[in-house]
Protein backbone atom coordinates (compact mmCIF):
# COMPACT_ATOMS: atom_id res chain seq x y z
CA UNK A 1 0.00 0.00 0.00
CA UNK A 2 3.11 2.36 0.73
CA UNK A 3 4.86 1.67 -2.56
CA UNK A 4 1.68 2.54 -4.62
CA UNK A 5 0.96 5.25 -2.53
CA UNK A 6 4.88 6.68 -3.55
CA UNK A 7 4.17 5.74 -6.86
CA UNK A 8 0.83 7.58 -7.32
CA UNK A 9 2.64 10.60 -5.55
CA UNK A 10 5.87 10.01 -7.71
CA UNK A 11 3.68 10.51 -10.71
CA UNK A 12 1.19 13.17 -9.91
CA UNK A 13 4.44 15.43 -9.00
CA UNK A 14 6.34 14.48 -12.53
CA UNK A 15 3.25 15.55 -14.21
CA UNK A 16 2.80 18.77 -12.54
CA UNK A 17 6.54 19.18 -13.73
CA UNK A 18 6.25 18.46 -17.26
CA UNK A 19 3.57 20.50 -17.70
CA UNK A 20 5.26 23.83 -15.53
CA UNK A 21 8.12 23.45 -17.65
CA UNK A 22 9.19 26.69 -19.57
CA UNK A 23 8.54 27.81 -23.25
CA UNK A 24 11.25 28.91 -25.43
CA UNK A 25 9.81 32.40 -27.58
CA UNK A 26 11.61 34.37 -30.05
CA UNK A 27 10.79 38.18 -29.47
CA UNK A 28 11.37 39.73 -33.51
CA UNK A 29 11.45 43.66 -33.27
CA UNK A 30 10.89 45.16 -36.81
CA UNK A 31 11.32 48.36 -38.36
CA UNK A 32 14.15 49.14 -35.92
CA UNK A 33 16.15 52.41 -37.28
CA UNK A 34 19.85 51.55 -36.76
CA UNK A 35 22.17 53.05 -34.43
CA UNK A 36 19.45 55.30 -33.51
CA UNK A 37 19.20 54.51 -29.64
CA UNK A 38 18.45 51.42 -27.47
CA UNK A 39 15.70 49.43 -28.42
CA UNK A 40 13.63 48.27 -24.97
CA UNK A 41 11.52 45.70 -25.12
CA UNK A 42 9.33 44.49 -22.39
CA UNK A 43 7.01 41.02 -21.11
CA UNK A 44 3.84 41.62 -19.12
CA UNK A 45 2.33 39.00 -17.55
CA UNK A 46 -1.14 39.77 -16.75
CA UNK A 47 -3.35 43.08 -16.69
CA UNK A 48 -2.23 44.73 -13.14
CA UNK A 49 1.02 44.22 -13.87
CA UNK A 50 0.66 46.36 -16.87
CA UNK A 51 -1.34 48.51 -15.74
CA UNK A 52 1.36 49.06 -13.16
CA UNK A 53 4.07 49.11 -15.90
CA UNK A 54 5.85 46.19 -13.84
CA UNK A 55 7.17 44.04 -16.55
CA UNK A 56 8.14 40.44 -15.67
CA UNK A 57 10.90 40.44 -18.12
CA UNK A 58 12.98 43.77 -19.34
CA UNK A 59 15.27 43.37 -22.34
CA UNK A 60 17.53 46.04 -23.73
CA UNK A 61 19.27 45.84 -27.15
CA UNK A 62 21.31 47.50 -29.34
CA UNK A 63 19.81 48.80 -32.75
CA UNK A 64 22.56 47.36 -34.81
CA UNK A 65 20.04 45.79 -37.47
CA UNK A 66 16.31 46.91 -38.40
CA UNK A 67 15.12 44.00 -36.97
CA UNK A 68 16.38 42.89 -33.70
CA UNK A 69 15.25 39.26 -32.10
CA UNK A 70 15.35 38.16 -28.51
CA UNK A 71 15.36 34.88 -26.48
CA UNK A 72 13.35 34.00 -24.05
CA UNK A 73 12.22 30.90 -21.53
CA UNK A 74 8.42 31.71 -20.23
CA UNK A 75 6.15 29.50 -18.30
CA UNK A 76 3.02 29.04 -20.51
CA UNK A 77 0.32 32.04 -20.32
CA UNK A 78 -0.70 34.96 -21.86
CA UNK A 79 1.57 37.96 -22.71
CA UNK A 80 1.54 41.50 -23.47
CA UNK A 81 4.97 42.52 -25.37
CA UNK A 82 5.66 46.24 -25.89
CA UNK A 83 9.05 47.59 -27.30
CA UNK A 84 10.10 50.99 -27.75
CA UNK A 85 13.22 53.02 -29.42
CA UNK A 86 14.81 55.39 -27.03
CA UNK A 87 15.89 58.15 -29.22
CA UNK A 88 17.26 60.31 -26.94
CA UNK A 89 19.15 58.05 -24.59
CA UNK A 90 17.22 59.10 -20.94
CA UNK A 91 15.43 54.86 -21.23
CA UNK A 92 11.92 56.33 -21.12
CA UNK A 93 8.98 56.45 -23.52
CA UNK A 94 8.62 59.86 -24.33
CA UNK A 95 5.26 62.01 -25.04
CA UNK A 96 4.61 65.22 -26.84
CA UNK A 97 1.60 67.55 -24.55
CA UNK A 98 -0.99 65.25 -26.04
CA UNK A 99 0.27 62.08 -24.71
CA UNK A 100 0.98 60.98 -27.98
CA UNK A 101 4.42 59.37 -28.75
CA UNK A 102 7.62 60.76 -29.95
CA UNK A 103 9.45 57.82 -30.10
CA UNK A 104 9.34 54.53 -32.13
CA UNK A 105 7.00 52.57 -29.98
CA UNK A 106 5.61 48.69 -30.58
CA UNK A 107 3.20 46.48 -28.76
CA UNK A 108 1.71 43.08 -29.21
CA UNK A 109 -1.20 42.54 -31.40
CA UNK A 110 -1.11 46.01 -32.98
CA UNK A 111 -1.72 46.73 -36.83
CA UNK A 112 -0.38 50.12 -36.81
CA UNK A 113 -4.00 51.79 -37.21
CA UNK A 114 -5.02 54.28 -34.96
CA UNK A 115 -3.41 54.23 -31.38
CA UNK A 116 -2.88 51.12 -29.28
CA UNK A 117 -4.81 50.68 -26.33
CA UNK A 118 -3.70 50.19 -22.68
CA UNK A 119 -6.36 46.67 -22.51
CA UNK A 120 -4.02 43.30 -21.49
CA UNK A 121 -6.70 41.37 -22.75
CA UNK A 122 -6.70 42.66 -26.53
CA UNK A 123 -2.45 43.19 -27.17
CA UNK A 124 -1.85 39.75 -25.45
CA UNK A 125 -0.69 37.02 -27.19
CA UNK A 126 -0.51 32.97 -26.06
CA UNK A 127 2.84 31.81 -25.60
CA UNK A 128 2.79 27.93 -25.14
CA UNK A 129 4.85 24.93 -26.59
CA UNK A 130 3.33 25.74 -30.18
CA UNK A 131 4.47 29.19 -30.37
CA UNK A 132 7.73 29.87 -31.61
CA UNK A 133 7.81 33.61 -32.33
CA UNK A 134 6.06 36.85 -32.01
CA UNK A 135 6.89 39.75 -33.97
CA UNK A 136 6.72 43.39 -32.51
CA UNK A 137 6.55 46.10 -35.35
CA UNK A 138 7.58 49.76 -33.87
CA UNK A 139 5.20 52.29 -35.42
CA UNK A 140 5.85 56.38 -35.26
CA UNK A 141 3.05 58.42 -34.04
CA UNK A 142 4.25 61.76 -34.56
């Protein structure tokens, strides 16, 4: 009764492991403008943590090519990915007087029409064991 017991244990834990295990993604950032400032690009996991600007993962790279790609080994879920091109050096997003912006900016699930939206639920994008990539285009505003 013990042994199956540690068996039946033994198995429900390696199960909970395989299916906890990480994701490999490729982050693509396109339409980078080369050696024109750091390119940031940012992971959100969930809406408050947006909302909060309190990325779970915070990448900065060099805009040596127009499109720039990034590793990186997530649990499985939902993400919001943003990127931005910091012009001027000071690593924030800047905004003209009506909050529009002034730098190359880029989010998940964005076709360049109109302005994104600060909603988690319509920029995020699943990242599981099928997903390979996600592409970030960086769109001017001004």
């Amino acid at each position: 009764m013990k042994k199956s017991l540690f068996l039946l244990l033994l198995v429900i834990v390696c199960s909970v492991n395989l299916f906890a295990q990480n994701v490999r993604l490729v982050v693509d950032v396109t339409h980078v403008v080369v050696n024109d400032g750091k390119v940031y690009l940012a992971l959100f996991s969930n809406a408050d943590a947006f909302r909060r600007e309190r990325p779970c993962f915070v990448f900065e790279l060099n805009s040596t090519r127009t499109t720039l790609s990034q590793e990186v080994n997530l649990p499985p879920g939902d993400y919001l990915i943003s990127a931005f091109q910091d012009k001027n050096g000071n690593g924030d997003l800047d905004f003209n007087l009506l909050g529009v912006p002034t730098e190359l900016v880029g989010i998940s699930n964005y076709n360049g029409r109109g302005f994104p939206t600060r909603n988690f639920n319509r920029h995020k994008v699943p990242v599981n064991e099928t997903t390979e990539r996600v592409t970030v285009r960086l769109h001017k505003f001004w």
